[in-house]
N, C-alpha and C. Protein backbone atom coordinates (compact mmCIF):
# COMPACT_ATOMS: atom_id res chain seq x y z
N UNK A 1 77.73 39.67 -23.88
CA UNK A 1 77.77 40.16 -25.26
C UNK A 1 77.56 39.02 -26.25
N UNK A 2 78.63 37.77 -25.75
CA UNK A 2 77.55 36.77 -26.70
C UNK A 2 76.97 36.61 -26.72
N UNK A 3 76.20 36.33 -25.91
CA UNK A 3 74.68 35.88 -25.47
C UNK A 3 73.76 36.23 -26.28
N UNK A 4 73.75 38.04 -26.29
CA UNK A 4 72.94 39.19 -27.35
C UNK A 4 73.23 38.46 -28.52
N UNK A 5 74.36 38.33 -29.00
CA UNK A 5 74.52 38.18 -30.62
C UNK A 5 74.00 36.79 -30.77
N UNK A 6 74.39 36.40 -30.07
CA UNK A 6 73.44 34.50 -30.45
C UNK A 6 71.76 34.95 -30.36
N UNK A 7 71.48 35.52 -29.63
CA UNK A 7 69.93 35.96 -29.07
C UNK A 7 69.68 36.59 -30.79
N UNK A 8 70.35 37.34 -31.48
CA UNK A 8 69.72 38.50 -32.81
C UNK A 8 69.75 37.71 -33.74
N UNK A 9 71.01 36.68 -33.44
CA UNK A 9 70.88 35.72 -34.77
C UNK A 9 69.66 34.47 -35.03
N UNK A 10 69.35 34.23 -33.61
CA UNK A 10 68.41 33.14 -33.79
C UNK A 10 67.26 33.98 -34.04
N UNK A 11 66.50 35.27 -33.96
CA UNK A 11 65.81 35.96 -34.12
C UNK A 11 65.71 36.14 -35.63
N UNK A 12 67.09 36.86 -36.26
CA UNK A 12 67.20 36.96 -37.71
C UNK A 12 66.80 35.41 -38.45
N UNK A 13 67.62 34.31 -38.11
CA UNK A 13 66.89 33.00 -38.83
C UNK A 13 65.42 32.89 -38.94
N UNK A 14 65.08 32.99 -37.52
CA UNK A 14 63.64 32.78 -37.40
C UNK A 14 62.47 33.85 -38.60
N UNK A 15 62.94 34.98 -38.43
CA UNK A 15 62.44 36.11 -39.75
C UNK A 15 62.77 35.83 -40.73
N UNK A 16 63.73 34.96 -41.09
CA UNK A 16 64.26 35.28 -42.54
C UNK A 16 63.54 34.17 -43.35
N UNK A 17 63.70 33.09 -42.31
CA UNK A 17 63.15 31.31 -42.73
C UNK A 17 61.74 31.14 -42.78
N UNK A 18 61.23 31.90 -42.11
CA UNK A 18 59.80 31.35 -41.30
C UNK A 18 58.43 31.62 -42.67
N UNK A 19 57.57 30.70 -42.89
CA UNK A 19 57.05 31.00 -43.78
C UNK A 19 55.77 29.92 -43.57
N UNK A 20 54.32 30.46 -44.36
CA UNK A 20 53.00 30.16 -44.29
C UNK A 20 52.53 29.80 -45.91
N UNK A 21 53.49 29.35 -46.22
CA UNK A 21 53.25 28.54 -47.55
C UNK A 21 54.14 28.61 -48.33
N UNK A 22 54.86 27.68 -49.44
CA UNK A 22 55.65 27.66 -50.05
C UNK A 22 56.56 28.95 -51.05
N UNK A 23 55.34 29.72 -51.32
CA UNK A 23 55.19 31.14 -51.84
C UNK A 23 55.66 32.15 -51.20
N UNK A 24 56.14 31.95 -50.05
CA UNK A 24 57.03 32.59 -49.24
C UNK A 24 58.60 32.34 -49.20
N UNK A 25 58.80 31.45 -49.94
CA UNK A 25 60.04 30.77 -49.78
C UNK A 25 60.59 31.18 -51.73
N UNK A 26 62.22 30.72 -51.34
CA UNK A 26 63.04 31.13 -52.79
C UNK A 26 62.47 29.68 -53.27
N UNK A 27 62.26 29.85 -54.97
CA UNK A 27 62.31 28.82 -55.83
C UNK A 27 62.81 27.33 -55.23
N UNK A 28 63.96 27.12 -54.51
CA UNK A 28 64.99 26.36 -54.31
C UNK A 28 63.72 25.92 -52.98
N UNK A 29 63.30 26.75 -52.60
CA UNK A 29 63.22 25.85 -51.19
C UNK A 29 61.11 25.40 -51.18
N UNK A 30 60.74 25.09 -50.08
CA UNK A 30 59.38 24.66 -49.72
C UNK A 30 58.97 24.48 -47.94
N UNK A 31 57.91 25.07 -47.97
CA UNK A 31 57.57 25.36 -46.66
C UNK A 31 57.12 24.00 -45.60
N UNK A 32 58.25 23.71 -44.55
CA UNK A 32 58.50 22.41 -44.26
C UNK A 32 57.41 22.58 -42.91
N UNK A 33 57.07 21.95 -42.05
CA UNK A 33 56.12 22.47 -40.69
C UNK A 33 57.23 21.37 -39.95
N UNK A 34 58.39 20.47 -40.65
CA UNK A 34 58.53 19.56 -39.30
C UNK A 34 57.56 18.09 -39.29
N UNK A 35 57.40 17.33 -38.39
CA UNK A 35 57.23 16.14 -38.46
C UNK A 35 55.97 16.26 -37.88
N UNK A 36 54.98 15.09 -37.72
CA UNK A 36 54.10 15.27 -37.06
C UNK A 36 54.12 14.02 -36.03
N UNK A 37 54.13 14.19 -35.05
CA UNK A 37 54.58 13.04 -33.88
C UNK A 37 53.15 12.19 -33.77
N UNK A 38 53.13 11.07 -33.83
CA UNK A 38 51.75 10.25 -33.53
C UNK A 38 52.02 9.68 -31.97
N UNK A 39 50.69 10.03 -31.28
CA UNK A 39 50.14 9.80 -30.08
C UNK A 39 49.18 8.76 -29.85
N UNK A 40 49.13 7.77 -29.79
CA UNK A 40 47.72 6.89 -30.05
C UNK A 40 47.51 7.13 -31.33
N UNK A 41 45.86 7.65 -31.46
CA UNK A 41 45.55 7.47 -32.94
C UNK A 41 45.08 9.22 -33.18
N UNK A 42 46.02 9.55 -32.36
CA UNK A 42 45.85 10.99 -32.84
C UNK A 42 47.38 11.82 -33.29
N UNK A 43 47.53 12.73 -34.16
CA UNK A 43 48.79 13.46 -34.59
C UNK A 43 48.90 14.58 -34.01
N UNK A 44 49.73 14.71 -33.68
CA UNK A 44 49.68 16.54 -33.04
C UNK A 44 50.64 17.18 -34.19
N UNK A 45 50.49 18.55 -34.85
CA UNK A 45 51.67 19.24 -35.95
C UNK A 45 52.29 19.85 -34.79
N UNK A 46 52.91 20.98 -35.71
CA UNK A 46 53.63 21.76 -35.16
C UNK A 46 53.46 23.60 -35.79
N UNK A 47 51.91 23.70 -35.99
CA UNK A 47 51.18 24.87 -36.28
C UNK A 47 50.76 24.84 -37.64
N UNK A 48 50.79 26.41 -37.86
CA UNK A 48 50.55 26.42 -39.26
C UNK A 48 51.33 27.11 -40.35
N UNK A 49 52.77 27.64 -39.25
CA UNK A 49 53.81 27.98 -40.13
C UNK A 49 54.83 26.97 -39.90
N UNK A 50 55.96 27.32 -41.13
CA UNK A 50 57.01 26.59 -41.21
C UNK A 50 58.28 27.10 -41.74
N UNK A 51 59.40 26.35 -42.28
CA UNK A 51 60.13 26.54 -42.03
C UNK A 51 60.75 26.65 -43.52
N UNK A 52 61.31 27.30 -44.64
CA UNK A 52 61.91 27.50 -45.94
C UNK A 52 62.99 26.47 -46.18
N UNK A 53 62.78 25.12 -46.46
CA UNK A 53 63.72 23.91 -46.41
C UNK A 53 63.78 23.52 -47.73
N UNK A 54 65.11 23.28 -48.34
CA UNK A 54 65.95 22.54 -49.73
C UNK A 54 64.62 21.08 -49.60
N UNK A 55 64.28 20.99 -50.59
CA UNK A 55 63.84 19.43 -51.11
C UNK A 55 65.03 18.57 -50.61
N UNK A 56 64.43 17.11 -50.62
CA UNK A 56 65.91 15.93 -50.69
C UNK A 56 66.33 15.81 -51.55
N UNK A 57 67.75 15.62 -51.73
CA UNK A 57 68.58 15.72 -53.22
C UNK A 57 68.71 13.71 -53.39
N UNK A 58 69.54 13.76 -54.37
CA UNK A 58 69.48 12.25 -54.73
C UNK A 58 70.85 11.63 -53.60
N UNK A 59 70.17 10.83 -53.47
CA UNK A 59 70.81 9.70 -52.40
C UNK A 59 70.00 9.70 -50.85
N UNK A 60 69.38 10.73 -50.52
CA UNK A 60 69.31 11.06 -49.02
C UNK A 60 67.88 10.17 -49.32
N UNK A 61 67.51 10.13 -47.43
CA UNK A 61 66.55 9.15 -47.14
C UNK A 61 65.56 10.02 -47.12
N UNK A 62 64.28 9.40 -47.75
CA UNK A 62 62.61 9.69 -48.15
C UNK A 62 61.91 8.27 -47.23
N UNK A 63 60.68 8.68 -47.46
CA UNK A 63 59.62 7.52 -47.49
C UNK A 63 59.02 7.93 -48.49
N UNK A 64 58.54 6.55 -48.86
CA UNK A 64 58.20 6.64 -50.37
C UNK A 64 56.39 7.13 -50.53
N UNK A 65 55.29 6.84 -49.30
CA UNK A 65 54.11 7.63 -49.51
C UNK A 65 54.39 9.50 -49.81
N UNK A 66 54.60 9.73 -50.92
CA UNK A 66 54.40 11.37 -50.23
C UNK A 66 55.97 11.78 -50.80
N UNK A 67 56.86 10.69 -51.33
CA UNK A 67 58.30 11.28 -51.13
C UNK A 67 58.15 11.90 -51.89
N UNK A 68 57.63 11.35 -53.73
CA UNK A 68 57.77 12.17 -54.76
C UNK A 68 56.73 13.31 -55.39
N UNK A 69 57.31 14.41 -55.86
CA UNK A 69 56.45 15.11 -56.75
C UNK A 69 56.98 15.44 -58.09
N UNK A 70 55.15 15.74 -58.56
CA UNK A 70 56.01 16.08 -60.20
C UNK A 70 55.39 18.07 -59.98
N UNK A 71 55.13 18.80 -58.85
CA UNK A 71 55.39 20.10 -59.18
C UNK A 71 55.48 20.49 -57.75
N UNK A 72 56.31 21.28 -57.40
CA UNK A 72 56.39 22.48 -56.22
C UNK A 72 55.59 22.87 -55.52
N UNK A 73 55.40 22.10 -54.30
CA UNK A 73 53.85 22.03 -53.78
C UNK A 73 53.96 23.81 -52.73
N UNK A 74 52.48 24.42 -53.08
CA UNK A 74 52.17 25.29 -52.64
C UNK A 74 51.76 25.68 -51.24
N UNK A 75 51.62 24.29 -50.70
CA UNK A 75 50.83 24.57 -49.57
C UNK A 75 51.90 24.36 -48.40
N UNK A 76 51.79 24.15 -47.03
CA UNK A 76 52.64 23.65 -45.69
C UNK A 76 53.12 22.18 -45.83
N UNK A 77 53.98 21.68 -45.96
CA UNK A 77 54.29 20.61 -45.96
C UNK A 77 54.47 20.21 -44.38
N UNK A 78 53.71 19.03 -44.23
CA UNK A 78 53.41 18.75 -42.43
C UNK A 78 54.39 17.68 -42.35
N UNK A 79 54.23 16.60 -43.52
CA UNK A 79 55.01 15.59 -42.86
C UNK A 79 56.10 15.04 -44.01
N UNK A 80 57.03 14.16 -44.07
CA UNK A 80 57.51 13.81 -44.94
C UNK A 80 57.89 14.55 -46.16
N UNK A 81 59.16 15.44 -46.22
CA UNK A 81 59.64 16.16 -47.02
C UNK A 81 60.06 15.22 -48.60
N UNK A 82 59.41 16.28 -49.11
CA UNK A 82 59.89 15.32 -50.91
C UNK A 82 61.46 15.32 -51.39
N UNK A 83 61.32 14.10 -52.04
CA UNK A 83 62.20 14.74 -53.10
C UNK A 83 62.58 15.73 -54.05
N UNK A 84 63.72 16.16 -54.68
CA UNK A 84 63.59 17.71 -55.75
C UNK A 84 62.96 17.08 -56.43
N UNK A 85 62.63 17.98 -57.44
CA UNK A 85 61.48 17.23 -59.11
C UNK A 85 62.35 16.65 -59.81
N UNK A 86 62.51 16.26 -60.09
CA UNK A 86 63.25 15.09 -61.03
C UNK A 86 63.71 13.45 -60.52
N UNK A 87 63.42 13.43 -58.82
CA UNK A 87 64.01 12.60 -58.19
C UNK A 87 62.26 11.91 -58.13
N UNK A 88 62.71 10.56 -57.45
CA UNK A 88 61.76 9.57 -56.79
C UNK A 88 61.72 9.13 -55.34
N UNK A 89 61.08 8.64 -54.56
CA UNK A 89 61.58 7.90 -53.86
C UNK A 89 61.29 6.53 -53.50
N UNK A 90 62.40 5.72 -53.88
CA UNK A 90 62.78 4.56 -54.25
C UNK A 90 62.76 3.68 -53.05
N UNK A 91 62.06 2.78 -52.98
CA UNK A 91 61.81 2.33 -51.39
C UNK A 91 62.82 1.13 -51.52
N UNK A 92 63.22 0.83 -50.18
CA UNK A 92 64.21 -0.10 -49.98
C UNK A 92 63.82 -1.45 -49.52
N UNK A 93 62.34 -1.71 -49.27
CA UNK A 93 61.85 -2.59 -48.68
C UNK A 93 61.62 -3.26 -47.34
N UNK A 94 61.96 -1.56 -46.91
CA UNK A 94 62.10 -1.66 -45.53
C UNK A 94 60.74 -0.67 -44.64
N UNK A 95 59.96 -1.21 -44.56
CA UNK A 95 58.54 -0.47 -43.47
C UNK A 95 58.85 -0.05 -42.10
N UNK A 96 58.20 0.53 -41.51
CA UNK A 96 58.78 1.34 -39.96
C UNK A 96 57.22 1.86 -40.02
N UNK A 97 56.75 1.34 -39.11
CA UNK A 97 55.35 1.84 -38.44
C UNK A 97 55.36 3.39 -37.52
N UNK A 98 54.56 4.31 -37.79
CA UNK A 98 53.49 4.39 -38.61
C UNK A 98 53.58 4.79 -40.40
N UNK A 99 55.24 5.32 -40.28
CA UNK A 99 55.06 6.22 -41.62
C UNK A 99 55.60 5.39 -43.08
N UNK A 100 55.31 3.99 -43.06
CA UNK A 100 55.37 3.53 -44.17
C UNK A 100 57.09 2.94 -44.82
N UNK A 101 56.75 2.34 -46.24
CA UNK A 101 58.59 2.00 -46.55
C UNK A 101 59.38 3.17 -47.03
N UNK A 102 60.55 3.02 -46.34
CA UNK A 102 61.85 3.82 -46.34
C UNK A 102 62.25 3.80 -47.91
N UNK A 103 62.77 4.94 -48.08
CA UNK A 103 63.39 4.67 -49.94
C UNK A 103 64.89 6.14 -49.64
N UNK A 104 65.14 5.70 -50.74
CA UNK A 104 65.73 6.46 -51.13
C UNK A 104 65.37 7.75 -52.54
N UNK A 105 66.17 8.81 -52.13
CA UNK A 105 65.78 9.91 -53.67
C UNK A 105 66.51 9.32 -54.72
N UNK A 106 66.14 9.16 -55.93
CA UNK A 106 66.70 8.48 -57.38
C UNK A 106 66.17 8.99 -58.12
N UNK A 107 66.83 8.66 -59.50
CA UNK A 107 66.99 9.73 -60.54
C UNK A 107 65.59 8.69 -61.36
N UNK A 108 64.77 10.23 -62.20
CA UNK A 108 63.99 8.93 -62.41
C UNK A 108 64.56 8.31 -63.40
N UNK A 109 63.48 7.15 -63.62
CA UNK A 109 64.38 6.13 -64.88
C UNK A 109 65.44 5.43 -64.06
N UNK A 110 65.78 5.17 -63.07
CA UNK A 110 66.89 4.35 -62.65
C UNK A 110 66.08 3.13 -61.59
């Protein structure tokens, strides 16, 4: 009997979350695909749907290619989730091959 109810719930997430562009998702959120793993010099995704995910709020970790936006991007987000709009991401001076320097979300102007 648990089993079933764990089985309907991961089913219900999966329907409720699952989405093929941002426009599918509440105001609050943006259509995430997940990371894209590098293989040699090739990327593999993880399709062409995704997943209804909160932006990074201020303090949490970004990379700074890609962290910030100034509007609510419409399309699949493949790699590197943004900051909310109002935030940046503020690099720490710290690089990590392949995906560039680490930052943090900050308010802008700070």
């Amino acid at each position: 009997m648990k089993v079933l109810l764990i089985v309907c719930l991961v089913n219900l997430w999966t329907l409720t979350w699952s989405c093929s562009s941002s426009a599918d998702c509440s105001k609050l959120h943006v259509c995430f695909a997940g990371t894209i793993y590098i293989l040699g010099k090739r990327a593999t995704g993880t399709g062409l749907t995704g997943d209804c995910t909160l932006l990074k709020t201020e303090g949490q970790s970004c990379w700074v290619t890609g962290g910030s936006i100034t509007s609510r991007p419409d399309h699949v987000i493949r790699h590197n989730l943004p900051c909310e709009l109002g935030l940046y991401c503020k690099g720490i001076g710290l690089s990590i091959v392949p995906f560039g320097e680490a930052g943090s979300c900050t308010a802008l102007g700070q």
